[in-house]
Protein backbone atom coordinates (compact mmCIF):
# COMPACT_ATOMS: atom_id res chain seq x y z
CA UNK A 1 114.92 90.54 121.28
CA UNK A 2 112.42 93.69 121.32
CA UNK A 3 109.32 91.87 120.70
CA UNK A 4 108.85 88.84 123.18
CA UNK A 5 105.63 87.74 121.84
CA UNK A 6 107.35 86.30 118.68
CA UNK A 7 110.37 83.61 118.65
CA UNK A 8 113.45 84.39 116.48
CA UNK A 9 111.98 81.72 114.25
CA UNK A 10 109.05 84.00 113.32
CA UNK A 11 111.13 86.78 112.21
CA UNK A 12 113.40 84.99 109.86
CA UNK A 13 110.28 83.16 108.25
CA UNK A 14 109.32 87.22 107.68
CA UNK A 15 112.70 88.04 107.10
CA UNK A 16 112.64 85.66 104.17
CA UNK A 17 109.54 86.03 103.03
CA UNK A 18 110.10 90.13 102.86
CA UNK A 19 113.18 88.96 101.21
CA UNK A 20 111.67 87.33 98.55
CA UNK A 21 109.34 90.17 97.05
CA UNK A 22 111.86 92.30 96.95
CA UNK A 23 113.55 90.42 94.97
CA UNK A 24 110.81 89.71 92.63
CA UNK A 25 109.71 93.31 92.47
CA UNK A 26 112.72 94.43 91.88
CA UNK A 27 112.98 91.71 89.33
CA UNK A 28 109.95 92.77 87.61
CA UNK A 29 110.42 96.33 87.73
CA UNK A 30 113.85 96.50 86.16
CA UNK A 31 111.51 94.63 83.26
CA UNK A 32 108.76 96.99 83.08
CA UNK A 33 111.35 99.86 83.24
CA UNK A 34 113.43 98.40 79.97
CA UNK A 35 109.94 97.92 78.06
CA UNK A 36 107.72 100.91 79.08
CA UNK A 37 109.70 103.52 80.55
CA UNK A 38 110.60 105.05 84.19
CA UNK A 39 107.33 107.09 84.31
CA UNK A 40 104.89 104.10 83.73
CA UNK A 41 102.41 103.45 86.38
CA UNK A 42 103.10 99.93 86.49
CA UNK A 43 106.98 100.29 87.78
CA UNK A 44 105.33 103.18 90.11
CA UNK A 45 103.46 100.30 92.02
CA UNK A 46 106.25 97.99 92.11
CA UNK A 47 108.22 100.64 93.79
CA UNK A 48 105.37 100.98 96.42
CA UNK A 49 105.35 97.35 96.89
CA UNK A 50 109.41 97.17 97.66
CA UNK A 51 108.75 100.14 99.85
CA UNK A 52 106.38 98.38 101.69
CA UNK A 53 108.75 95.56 102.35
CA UNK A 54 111.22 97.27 103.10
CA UNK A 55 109.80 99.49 105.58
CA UNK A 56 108.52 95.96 107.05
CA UNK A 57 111.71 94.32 106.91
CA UNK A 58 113.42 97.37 108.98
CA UNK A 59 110.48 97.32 111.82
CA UNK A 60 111.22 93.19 111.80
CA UNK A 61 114.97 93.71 112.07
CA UNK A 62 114.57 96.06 114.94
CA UNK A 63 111.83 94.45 116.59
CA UNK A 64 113.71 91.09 116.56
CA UNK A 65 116.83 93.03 118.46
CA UNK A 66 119.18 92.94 115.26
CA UNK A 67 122.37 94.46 115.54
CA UNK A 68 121.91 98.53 115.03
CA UNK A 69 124.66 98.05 111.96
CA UNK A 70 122.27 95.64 110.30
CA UNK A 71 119.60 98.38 110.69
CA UNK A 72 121.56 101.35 108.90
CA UNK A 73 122.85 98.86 106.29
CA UNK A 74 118.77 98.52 105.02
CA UNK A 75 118.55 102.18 105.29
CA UNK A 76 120.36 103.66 102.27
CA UNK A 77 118.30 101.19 100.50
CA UNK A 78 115.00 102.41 101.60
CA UNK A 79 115.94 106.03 100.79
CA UNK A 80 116.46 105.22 97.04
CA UNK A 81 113.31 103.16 96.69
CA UNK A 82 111.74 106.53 98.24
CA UNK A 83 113.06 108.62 96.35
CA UNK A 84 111.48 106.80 93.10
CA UNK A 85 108.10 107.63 94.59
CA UNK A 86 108.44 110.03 97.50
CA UNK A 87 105.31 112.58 97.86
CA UNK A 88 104.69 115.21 100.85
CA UNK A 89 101.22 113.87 100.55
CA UNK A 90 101.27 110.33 101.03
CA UNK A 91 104.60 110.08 102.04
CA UNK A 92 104.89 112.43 104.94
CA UNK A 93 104.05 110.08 108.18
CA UNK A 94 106.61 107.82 106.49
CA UNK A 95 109.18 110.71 106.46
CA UNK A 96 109.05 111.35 109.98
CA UNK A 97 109.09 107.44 110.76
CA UNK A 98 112.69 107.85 108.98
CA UNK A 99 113.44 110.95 110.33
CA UNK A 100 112.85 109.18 114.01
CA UNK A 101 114.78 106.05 113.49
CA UNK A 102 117.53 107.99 111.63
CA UNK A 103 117.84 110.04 114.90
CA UNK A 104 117.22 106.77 117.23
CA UNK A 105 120.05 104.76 114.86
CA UNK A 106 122.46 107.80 114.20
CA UNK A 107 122.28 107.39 110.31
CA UNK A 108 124.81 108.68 107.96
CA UNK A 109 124.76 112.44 107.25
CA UNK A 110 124.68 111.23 103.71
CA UNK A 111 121.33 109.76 104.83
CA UNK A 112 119.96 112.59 105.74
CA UNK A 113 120.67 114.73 103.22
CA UNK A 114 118.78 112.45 100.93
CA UNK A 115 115.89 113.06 102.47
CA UNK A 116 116.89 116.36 103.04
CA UNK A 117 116.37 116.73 98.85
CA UNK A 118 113.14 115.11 98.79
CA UNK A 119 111.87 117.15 101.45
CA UNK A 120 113.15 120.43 99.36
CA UNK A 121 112.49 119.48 96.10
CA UNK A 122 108.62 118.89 97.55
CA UNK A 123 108.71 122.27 99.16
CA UNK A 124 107.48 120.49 102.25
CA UNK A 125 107.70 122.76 105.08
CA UNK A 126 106.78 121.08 108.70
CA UNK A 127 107.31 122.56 111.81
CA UNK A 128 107.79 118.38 112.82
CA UNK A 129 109.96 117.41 110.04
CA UNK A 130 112.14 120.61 110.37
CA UNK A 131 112.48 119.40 113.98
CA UNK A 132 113.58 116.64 113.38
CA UNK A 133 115.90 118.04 110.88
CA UNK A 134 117.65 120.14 113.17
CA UNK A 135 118.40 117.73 115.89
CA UNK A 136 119.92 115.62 112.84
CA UNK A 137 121.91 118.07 110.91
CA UNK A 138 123.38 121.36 112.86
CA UNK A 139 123.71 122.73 109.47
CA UNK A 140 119.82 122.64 108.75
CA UNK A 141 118.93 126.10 109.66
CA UNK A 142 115.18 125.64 108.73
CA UNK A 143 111.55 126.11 110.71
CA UNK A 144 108.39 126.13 109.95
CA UNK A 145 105.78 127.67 112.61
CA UNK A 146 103.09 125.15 112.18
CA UNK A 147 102.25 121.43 111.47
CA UNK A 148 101.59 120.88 107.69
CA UNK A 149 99.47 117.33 108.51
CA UNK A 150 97.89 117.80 111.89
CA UNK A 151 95.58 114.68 111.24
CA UNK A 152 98.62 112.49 109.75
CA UNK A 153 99.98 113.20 113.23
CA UNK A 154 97.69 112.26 115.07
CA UNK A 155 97.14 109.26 112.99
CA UNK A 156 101.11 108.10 113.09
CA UNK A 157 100.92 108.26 117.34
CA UNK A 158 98.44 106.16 117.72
């Protein structure tokens, strides 16, 4: 294990619970999407909620010392639910979290190039995400001089 403070018990009490609404949000937002459409605001929140578990269930994965496979299996899946609801503005220190554990985990270069497309279709341009970019993909031949989010930053390495 990562984390010593917490016995393997702990984490698959989270596990499950993180399991569960997913599930259930996922549930309810295939509903919402059949009776009021993809851009309703309702289905927007549900996506933030699965996001939210999601990003939680891959920090208790790793913290718990799961296998690195297990890790990039949960990945793919996080990219989609990003994509659904991806923004440079409140999605950037998120970005780079992915960015740094795709680089950490070696990720697919189908990964990357997912968020590759958000990143372009956003016209974000970060001298940190292009960074990270690069030591991902040789083939990413973009930089940006300065830090888009110097507060975010901050914020993320504390």
């Amino acid at each position: 294990m990562r984390d010593n403070l917490k016995n393997i018990t702990y984490f698959k009490k989270y596990l499950e619970n993180e399991n569960r609404k997913i599930m259930k949000y996922k549930a309810m937002a295939d509903k919402v999407r059949i009776q009021r459409g993809e851009e309703d605001a309702g289905l927007k929140r549900a996506y933030i909620v699965i996001q939210n578990s999601y990003f939680n269930k891959l920090n208790c994965l790793y913290s718990m010392g799961a296998p690195i496979d297990e890790i990039k299996l949960l990945y793919p899946e996080i990219i989609e639910v990003m994509g659904k609801i991806w923004n440079k503005e409140s999605g950037y220190v998120r970005l780079v979290w992915m960015l740094s554990i795709g680089v950490m985990i070696n990720v697919s270069q189908n990964n990357i190039h997912q968020l590759q497309k958000l990143v372009q279709n956003a016209n974000l341009n970060d001298y940190l995400v292009h960074f990270l970019f690069n030591s991902i993909d040789k083939n990413w031949r973009k930089t940006a001089k300065e830090f888009l989010f110097t507060d975010r930053i901050a914020y993320s390495m504390m």
